[in-house]
Protein backbone atom coordinates (compact mmCIF):
# COMPACT_ATOMS: atom_id res chain seq x y z
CA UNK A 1 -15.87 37.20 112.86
CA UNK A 2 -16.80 35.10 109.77
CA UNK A 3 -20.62 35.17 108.53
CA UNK A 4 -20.85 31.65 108.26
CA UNK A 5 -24.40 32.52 106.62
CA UNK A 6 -22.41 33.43 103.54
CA UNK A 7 -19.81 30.47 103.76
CA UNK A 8 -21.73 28.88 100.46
CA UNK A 9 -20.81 31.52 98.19
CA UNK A 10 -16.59 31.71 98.79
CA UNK A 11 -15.79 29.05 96.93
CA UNK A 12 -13.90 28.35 93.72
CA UNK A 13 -12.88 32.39 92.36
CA UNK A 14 -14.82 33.85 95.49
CA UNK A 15 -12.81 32.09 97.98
CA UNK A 16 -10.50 34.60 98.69
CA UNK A 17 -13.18 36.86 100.20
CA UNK A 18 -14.28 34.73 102.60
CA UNK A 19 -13.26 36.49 106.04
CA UNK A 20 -13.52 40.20 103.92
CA UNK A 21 -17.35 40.80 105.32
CA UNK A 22 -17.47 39.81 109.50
CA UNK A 23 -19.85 40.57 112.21
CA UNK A 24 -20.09 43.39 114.37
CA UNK A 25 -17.85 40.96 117.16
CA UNK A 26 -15.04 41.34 115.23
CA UNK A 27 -12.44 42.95 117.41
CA UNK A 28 -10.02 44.40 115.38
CA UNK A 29 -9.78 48.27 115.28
CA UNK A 30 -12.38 50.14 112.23
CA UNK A 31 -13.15 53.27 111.03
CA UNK A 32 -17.07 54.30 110.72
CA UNK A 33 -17.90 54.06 107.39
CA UNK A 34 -20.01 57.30 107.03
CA UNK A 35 -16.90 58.94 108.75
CA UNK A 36 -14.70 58.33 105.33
CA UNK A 37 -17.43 61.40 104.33
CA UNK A 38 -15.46 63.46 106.40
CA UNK A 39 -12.93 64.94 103.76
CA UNK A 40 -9.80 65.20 106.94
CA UNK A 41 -10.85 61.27 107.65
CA UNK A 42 -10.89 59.91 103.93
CA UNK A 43 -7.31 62.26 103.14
CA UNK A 44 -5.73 60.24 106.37
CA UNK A 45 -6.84 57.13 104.88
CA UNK A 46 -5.48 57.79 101.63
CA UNK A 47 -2.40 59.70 102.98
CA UNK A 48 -1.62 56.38 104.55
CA UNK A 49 -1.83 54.37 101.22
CA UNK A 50 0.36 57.23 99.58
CA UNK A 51 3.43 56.57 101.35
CA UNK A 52 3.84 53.10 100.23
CA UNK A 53 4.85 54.58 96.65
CA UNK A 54 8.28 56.11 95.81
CA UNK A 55 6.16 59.22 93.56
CA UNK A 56 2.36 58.86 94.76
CA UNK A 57 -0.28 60.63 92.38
CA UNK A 58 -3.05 61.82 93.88
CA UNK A 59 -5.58 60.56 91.47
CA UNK A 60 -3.85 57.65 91.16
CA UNK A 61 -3.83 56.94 94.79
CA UNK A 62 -7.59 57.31 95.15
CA UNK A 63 -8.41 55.42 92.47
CA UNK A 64 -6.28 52.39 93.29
CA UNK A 65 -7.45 52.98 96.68
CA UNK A 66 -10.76 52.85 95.76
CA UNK A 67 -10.51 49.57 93.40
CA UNK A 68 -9.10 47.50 96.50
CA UNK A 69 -12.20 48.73 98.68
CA UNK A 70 -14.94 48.62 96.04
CA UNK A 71 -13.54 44.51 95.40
CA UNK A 72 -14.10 43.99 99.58
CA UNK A 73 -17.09 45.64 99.00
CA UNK A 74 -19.00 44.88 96.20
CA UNK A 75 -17.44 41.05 95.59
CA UNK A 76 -19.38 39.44 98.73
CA UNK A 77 -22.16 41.73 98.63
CA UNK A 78 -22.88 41.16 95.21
CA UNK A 79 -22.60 37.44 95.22
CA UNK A 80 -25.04 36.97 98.41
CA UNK A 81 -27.34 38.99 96.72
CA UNK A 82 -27.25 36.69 93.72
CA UNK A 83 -26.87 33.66 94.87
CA UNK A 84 -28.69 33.72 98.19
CA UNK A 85 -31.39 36.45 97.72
CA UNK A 86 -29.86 37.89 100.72
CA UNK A 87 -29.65 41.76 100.66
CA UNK A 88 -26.45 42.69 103.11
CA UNK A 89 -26.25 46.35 104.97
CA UNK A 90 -23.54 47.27 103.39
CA UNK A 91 -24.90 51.31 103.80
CA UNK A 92 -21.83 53.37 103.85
CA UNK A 93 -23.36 54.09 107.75
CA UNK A 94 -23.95 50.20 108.52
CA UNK A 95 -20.35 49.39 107.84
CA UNK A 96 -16.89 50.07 109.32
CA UNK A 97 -13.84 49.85 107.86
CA UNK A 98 -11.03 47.57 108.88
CA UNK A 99 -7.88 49.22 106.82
CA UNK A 100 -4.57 47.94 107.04
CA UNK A 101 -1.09 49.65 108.27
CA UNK A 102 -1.53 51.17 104.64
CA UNK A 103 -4.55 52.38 105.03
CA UNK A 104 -6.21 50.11 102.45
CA UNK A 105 -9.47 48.42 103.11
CA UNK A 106 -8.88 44.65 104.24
CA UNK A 107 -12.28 43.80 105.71
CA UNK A 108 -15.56 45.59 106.06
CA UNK A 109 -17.60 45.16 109.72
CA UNK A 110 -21.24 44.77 109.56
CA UNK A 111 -22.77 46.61 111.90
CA UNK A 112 -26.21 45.75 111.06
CA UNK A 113 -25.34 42.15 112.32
CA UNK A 114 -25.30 43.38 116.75
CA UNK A 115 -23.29 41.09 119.21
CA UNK A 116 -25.54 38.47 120.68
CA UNK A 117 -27.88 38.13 117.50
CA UNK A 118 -28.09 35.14 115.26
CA UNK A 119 -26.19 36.20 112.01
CA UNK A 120 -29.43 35.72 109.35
CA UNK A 121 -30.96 39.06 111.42
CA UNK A 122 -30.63 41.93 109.55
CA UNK A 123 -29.95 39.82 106.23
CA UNK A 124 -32.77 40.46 103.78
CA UNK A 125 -34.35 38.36 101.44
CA UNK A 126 -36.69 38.82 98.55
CA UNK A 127 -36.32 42.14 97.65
CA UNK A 128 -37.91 43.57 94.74
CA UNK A 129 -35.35 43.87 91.63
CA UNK A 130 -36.01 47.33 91.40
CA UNK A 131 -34.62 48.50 95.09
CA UNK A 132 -32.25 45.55 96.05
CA UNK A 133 -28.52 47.02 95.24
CA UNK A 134 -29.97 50.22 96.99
CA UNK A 135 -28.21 49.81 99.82
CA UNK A 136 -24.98 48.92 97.92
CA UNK A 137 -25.21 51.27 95.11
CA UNK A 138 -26.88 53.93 95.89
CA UNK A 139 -25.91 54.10 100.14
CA UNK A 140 -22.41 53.21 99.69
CA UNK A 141 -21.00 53.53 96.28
CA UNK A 142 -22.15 56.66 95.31
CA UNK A 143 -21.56 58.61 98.25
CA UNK A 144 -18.10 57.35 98.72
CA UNK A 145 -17.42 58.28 95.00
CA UNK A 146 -18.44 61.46 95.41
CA UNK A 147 -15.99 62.09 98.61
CA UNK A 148 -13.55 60.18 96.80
CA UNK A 149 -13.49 62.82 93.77
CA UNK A 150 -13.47 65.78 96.30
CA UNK A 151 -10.73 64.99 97.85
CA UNK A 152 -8.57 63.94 95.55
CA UNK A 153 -9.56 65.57 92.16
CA UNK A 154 -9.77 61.87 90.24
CA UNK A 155 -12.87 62.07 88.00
CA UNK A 156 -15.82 60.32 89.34
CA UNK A 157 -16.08 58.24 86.00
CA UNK A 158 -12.68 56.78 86.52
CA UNK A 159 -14.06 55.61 89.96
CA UNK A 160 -17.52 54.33 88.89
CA UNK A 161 -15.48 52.06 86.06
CA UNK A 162 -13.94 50.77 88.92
CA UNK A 163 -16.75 50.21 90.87
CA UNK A 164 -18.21 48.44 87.38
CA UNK A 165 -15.88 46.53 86.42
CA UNK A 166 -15.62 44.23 89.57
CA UNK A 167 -19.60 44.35 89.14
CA UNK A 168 -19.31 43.01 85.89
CA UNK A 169 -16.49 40.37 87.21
CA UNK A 170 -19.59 39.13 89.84
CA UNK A 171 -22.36 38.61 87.10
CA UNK A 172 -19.77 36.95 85.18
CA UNK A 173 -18.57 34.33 87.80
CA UNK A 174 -22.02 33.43 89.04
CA UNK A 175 -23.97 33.25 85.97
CA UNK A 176 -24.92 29.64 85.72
CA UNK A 177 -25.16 28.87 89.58
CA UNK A 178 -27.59 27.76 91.22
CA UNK A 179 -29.41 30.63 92.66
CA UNK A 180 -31.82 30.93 96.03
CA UNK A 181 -34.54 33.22 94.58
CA UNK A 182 -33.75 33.01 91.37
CA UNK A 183 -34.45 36.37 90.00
CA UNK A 184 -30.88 38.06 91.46
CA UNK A 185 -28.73 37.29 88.49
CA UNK A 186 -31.03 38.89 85.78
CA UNK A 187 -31.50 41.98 88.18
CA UNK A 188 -27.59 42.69 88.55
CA UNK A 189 -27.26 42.18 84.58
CA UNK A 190 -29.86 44.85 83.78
CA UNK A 191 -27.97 47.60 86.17
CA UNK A 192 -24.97 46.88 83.29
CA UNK A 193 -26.90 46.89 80.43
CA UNK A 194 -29.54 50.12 81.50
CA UNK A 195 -28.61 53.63 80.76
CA UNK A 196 -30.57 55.05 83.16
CA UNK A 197 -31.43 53.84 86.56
CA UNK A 198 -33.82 55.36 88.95
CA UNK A 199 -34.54 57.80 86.52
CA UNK A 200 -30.95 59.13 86.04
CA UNK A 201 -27.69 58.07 84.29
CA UNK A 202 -26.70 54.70 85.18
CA UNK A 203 -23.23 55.15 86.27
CA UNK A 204 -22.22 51.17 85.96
CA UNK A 205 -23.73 51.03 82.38
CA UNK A 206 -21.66 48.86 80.22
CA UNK A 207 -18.27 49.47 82.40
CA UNK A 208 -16.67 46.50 80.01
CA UNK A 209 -16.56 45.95 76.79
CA UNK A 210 -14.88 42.23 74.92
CA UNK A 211 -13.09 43.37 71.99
CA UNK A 212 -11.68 40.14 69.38
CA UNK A 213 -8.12 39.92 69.75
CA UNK A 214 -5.63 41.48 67.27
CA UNK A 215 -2.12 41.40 66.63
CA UNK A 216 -0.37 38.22 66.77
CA UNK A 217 -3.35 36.29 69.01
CA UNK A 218 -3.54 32.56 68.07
CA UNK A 219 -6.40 32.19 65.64
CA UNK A 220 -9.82 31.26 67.65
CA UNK A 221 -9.08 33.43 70.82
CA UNK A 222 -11.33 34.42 73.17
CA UNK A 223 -12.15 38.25 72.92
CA UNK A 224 -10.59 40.25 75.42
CA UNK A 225 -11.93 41.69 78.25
CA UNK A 226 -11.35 45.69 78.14
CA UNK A 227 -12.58 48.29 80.73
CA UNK A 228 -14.24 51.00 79.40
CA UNK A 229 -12.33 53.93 81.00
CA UNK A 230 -8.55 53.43 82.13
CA UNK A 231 -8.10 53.45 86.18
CA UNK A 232 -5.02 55.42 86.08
CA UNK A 233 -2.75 53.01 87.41
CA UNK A 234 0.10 54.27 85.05
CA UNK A 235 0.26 57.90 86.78
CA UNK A 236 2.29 56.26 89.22
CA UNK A 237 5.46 55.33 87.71
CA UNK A 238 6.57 51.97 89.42
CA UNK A 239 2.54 50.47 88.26
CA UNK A 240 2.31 48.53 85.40
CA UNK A 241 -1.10 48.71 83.29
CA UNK A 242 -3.76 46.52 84.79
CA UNK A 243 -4.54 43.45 82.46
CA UNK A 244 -8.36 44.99 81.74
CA UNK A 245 -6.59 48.32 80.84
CA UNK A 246 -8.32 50.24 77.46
CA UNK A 247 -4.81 51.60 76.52
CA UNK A 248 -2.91 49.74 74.09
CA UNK A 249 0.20 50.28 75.98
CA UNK A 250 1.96 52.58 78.84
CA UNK A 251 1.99 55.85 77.58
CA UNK A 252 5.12 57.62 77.61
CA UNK A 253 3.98 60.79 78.79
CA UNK A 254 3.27 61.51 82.68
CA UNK A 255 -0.08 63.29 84.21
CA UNK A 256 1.13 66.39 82.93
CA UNK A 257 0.72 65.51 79.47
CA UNK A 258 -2.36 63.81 80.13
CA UNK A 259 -5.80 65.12 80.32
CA UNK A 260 -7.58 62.47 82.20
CA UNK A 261 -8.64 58.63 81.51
CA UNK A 262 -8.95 57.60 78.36
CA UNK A 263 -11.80 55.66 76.48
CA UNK A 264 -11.32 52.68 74.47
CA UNK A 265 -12.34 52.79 70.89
């Protein structure tokens, strides 16, 4: 069921994502989120997604996998926390996962938000900038990127970038509008431009990079909007590159000439 708490935020690019984050009514059959720990849970999931290719790669899978639940995920969350000063629980075990016949994620089920309660319970606000994409980051990302790796052998850097890079799409889309606290947009652009957070690496440090357009680009163009590390899309040969892609073009060799994602210069 539809948060209508959060209808303010899906409009314009963010309208698509409207019915991605429902209440704990919703009826439609899930998958515990702390369960996709379970190595034999997250391989069915991703076994699913597999066989829809002709020549599935399983590093491939998992990260294209992961980029279509990480934009469910962090797309809504991210914007409520921006916009509304409203901090979801999106903890990998608050959430279940509503996949597809695929297996892919289509909608995530707040479980923090009980039959019977008004919707703004559970939904906090005025967090302190220092602990407020805890429950995002740090309770859902990072676990799940860990699993993800484990199971499938895709480098966790690969999966981070993709985590980043739809961060990076949020700060971008709501910078400029009007904002409930206030102090939510200048928070979620220090966790891309800080090496370190919570006194370790910052995993989503500068995931994207806008490199001046070369070649035969109109004189004046924008820069272009390049991902730091490639997602691996092209392992799988019926995907084209994705338009953020580092690579300047498909490479001809498969995974087994490849050692792993590339960087951009």
């Amino acid at each position: 069921m539809t948060l209508s708490a959060l209808n303010a935020l899906f409009v314009g690019p963010l309208e698509g994502y409207r019915d991605r984050l429902v209440s704990a009514e919703d009826p439609r059959p899930s998958v515990r989120g702390a369960d996709l720990l379970d190595p034999r849970v997250l391989t069915e999931q991703l076994d699913r997604f597999a066989r829809t290719f002709a020549a599935p790669e399983p590093r491939a899978v998992a990260s294209i996998w992961a980029k279509q639940h990480f934009s469910i995920l962090v797309v809504p969350a991210l914007a409520a926390n921006i916009v509304l000063d409203l901090v979801l629980p999106v903890a990998l075990d608050a959430v279940e996962i509503i996949p597809d016949a695929g297996g892919l994620t289509r909608a995530l089920k707040l479980r923090g938000l009980a039959p019977g309660r008004h919707e703004s319970e559970g939904l906090t606000r005025d967090r302190a900038p220092a602990d407020r994409f805890d429950a995002l980051i740090d309770a859902h990302l990072a676990p799940l990127v860990d699993a993800l790796a484990a199971v499938s052998g895709v480098a966790p850097r690969v999966l981070w970038s993709n985590a980043g890079n739809i961060f990076e799409f949020v700060v971008r889309r709501t910078e400029g509008l009007p904002q409930e606290g206030g102090a939510g947009h200048a928070a979620a652009a220090r966790v891309l431009t800080s090496r370190r957070r919570s006194g370790a690496p910052n995993p989503l440090f500068e995931p994207i990079r806008y490199v001046p357009e070369v070649g035969d680009a109109p004189e004046g163009s924008p820069p272009r909007r390049v991902r730091k590390v490639c997602c691996l899309r092209y392992f799988i040969p019926d995907q084209s590159l994705c338009g953020a892609c580092p690579l300047p073009a498909r490479p001809e060799a498969g995974p087994a000439g490849t050692s792993g994602p590339r960087r951009s210069a």
